[in-house]
C-alpha atoms as a PDB file:
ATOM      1  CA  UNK A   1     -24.117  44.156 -53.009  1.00  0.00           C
ATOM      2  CA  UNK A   2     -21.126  42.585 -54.530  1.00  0.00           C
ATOM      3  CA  UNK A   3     -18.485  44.597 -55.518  1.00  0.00           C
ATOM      4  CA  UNK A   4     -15.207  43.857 -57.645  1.00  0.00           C
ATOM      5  CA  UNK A   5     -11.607  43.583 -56.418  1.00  0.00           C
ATOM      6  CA  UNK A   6      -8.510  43.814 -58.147  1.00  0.00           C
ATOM      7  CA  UNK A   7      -7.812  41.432 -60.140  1.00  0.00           C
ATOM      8  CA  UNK A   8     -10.834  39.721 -60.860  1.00  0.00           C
ATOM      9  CA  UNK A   9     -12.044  39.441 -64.313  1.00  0.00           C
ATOM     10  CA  UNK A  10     -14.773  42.582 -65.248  1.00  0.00           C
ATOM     11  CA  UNK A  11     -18.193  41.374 -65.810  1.00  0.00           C
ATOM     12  CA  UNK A  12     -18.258  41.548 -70.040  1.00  0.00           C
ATOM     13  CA  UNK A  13     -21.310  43.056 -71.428  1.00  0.00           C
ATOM     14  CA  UNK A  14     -23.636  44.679 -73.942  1.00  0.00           C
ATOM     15  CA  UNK A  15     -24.633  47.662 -73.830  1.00  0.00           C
ATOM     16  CA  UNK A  16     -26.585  49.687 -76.595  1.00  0.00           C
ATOM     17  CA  UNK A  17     -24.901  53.242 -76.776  1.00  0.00           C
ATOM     18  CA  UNK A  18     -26.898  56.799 -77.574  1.00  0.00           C
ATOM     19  CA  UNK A  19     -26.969  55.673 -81.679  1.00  0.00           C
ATOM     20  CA  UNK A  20     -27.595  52.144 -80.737  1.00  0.00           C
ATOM     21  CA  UNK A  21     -24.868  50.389 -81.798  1.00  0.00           C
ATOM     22  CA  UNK A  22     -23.779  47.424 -79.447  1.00  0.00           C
ATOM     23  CA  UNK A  23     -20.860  48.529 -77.318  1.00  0.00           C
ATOM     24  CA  UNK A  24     -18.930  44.444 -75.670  1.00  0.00           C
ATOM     25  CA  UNK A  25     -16.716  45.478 -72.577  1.00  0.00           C
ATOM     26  CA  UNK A  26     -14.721  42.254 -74.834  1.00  0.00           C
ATOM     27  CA  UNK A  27     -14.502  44.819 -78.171  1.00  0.00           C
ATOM     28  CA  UNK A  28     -11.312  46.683 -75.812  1.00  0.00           C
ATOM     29  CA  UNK A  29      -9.432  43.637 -75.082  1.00  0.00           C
ATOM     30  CA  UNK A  30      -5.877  44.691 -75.332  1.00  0.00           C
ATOM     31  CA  UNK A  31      -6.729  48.285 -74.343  1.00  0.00           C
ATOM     32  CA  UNK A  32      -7.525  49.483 -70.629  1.00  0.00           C
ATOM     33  CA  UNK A  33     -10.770  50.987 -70.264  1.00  0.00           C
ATOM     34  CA  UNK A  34     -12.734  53.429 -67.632  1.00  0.00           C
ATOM     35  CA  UNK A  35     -16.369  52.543 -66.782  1.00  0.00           C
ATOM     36  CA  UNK A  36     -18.654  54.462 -64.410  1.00  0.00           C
ATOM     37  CA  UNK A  37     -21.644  54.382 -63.750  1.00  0.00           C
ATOM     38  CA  UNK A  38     -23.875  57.342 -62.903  1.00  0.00           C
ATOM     39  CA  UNK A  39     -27.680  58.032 -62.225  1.00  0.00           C
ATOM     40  CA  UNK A  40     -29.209  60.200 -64.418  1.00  0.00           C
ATOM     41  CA  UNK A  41     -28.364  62.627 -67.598  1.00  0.00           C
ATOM     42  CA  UNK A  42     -28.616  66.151 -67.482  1.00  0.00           C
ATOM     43  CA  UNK A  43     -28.867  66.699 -63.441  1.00  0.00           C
ATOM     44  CA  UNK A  44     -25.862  68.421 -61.811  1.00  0.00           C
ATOM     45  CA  UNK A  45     -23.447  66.033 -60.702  1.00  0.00           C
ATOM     46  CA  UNK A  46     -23.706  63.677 -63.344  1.00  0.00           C
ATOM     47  CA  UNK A  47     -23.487  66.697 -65.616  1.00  0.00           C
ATOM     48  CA  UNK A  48     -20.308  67.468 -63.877  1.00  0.00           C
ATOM     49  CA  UNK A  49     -18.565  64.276 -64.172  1.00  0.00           C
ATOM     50  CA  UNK A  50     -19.667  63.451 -67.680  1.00  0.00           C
ATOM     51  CA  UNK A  51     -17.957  66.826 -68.977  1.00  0.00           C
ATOM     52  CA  UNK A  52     -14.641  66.207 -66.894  1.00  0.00           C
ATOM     53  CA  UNK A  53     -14.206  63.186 -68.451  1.00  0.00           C
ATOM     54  CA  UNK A  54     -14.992  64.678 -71.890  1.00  0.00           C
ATOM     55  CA  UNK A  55     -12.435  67.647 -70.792  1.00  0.00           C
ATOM     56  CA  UNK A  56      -9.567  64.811 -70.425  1.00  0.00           C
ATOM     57  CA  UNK A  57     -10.405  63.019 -73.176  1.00  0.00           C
ATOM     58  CA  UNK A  58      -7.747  63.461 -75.270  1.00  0.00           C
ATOM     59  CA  UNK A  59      -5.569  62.903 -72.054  1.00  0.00           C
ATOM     60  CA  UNK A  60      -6.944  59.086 -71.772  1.00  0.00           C
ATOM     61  CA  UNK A  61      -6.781  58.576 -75.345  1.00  0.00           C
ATOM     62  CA  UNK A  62      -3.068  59.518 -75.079  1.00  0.00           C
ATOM     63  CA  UNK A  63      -2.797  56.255 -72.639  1.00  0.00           C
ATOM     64  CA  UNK A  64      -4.923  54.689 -74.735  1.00  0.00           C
ATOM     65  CA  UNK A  65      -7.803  54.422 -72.693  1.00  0.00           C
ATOM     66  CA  UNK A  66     -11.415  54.079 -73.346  1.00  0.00           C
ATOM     67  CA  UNK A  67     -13.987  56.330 -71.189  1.00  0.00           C
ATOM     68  CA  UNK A  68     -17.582  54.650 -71.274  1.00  0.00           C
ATOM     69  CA  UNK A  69     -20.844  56.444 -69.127  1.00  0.00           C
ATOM     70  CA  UNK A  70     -23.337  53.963 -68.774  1.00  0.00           C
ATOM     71  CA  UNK A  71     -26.540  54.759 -66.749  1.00  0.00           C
ATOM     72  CA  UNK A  72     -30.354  53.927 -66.498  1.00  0.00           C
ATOM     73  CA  UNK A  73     -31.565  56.682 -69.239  1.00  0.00           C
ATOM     74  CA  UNK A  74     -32.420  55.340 -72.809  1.00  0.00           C
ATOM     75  CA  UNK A  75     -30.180  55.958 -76.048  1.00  0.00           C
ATOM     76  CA  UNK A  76     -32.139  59.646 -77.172  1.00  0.00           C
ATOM     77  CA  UNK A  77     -31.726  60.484 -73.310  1.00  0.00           C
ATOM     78  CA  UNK A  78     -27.761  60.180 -73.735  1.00  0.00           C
ATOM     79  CA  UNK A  79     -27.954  61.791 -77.810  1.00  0.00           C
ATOM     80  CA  UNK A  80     -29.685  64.973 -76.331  1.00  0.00           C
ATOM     81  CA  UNK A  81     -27.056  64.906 -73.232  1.00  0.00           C
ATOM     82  CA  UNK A  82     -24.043  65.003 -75.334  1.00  0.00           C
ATOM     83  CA  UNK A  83     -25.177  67.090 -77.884  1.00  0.00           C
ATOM     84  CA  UNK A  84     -26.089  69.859 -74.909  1.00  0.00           C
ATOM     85  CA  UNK A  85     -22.724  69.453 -73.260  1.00  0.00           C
ATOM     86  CA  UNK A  86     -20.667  68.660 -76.353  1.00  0.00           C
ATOM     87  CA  UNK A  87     -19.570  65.487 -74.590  1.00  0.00           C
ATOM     88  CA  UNK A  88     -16.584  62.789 -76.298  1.00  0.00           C
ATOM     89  CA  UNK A  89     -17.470  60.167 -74.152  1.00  0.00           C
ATOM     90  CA  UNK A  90     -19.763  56.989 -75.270  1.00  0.00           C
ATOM     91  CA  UNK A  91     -22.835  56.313 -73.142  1.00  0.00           C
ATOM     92  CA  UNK A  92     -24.096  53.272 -73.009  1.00  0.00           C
ATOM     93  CA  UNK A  93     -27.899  51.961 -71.071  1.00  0.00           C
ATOM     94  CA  UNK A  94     -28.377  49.936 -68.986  1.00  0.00           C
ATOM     95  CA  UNK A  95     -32.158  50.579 -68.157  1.00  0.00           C
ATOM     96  CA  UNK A  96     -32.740  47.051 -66.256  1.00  0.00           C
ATOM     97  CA  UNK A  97     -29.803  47.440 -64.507  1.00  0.00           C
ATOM     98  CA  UNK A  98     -28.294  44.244 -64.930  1.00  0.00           C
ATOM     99  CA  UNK A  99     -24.753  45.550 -65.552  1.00  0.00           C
ATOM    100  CA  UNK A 100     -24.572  47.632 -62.503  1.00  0.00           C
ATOM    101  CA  UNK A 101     -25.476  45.463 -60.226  1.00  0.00           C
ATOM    102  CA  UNK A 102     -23.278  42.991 -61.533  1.00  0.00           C
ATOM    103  CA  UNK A 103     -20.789  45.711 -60.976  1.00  0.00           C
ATOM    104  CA  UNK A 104     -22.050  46.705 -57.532  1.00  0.00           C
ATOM    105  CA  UNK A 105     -23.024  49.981 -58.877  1.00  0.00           C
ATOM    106  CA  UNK A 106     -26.961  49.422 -57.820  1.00  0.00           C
ATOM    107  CA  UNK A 107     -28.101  49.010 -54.661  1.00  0.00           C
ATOM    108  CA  UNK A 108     -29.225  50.765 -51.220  1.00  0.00           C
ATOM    109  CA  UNK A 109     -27.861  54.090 -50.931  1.00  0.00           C
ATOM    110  CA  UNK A 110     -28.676  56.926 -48.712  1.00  0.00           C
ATOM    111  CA  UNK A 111     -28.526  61.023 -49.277  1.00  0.00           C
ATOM    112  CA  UNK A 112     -29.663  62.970 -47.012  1.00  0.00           C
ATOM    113  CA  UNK A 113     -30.431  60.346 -44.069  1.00  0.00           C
ATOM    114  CA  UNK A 114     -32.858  59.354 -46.767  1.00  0.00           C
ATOM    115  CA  UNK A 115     -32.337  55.320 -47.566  1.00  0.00           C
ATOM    116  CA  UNK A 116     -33.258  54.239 -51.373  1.00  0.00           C
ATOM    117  CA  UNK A 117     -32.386  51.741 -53.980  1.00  0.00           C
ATOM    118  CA  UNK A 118     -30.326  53.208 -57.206  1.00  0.00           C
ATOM    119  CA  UNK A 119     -27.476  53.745 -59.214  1.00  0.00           C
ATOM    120  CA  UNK A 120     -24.057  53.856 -56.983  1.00  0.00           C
ATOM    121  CA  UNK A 121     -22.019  56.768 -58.577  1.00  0.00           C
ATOM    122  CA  UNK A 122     -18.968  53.903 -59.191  1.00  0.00           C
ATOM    123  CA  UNK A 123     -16.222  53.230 -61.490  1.00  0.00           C
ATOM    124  CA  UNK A 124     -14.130  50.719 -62.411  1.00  0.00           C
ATOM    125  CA  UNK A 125     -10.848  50.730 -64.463  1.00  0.00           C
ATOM    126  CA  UNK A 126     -10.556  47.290 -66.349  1.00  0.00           C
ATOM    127  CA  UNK A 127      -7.074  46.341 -67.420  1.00  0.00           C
ATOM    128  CA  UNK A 128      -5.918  45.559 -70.953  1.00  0.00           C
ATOM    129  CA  UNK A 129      -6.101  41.613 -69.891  1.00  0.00           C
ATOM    130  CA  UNK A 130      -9.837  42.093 -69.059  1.00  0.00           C
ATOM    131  CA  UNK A 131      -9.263  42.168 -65.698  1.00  0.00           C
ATOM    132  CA  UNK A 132     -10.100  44.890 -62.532  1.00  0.00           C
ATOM    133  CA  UNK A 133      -7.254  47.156 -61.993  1.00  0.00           C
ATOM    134  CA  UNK A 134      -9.513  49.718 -59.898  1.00  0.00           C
ATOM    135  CA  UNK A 135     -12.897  50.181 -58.200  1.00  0.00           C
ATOM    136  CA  UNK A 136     -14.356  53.333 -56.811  1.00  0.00           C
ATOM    137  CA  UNK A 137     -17.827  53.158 -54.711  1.00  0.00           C
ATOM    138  CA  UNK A 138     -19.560  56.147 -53.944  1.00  0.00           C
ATOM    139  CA  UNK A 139     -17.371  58.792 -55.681  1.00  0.00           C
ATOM    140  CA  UNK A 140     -18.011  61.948 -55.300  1.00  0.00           C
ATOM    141  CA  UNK A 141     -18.232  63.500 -59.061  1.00  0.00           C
ATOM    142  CA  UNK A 142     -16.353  66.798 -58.788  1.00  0.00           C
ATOM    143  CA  UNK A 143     -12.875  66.080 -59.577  1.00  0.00           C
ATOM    144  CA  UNK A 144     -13.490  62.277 -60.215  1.00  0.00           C
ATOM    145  CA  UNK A 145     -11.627  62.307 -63.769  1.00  0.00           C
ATOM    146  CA  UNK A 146      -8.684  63.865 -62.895  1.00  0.00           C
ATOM    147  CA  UNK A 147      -8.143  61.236 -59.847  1.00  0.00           C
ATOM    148  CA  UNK A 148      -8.661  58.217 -61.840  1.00  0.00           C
ATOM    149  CA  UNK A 149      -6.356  60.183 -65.108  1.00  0.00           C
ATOM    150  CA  UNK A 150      -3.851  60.281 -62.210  1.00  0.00           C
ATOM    151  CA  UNK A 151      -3.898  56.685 -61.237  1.00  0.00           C
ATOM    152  CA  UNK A 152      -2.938  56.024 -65.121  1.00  0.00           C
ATOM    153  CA  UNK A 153       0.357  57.841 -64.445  1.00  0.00           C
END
């Protein structure tokens, strides 16, 4: 599983979000974005992490940074999720998975002892320049926003 280093370029993509729209990584050139990837919507630690993000939202907007979810789980999927959590933050889908594993956000994981092939719980924080300023593997989701809001400081 490849995963990205600092300073090399972020994989650009596109990505349809819960309306549908097309969402480019290359539409927030200028501007430093966060993008993690998690597993599924509506289960508990994806829950978490998806409504600590939309809790600092207006702190990342004030560095004008862009927070974008993007998982397996189809566009209605991520409508019904925000709309149950009140979330700010875009989700995008990625059902084939192409994006994360060019990310290194799918591939063999293990819970439990238990070995299986999935999403990574992983984010990256691209610079303004397009480029990787940051990659977590294997975060743990409880408390995840405020670390990366802190590495903005």
């Amino acid at each position: 599983m490849p995963r990205l280093e600092k300073g090399q370029p972020a994989p650009d993509f596109a990505l349809p979000d819960e309306h549908g729209a097309t969402v480019r990584l290359s539409d927030f050139t200028g501007r430093r974005v966060v993008v993690y990837f998690y597993p599924a919507d509506d289960t508990p630690g994806c829950t978490k992490e998806a409504c600590q993000f939309s809790e600092l939202t207006t702190d990342f907007g004030d560095r004008s940074v862009e927070v974008l979810g993007i998982s397996p789980d189809d566009g209605g999927s991520h409508a019904r999720f925000r709309q149950k959590y009140g979330l700010s933050i875009r989700l995008l889908s990625d059902p084939t998975h192409e994006v994360m594993e060019r990310y290194g956000a799918w591939g063999e994981k293990t819970l439990y002892g238990k070995k299986s092939v999935g999403v990574i719980r992983t984010t990256v924080l691209v610079g303004p320049d397009g480029t990787v300023e940051r990659a977590w593997y294997h975060v743990r989701a409880d408390g995840h926003a405020a670390k990366v809001l802190a590495e903005l400081a």
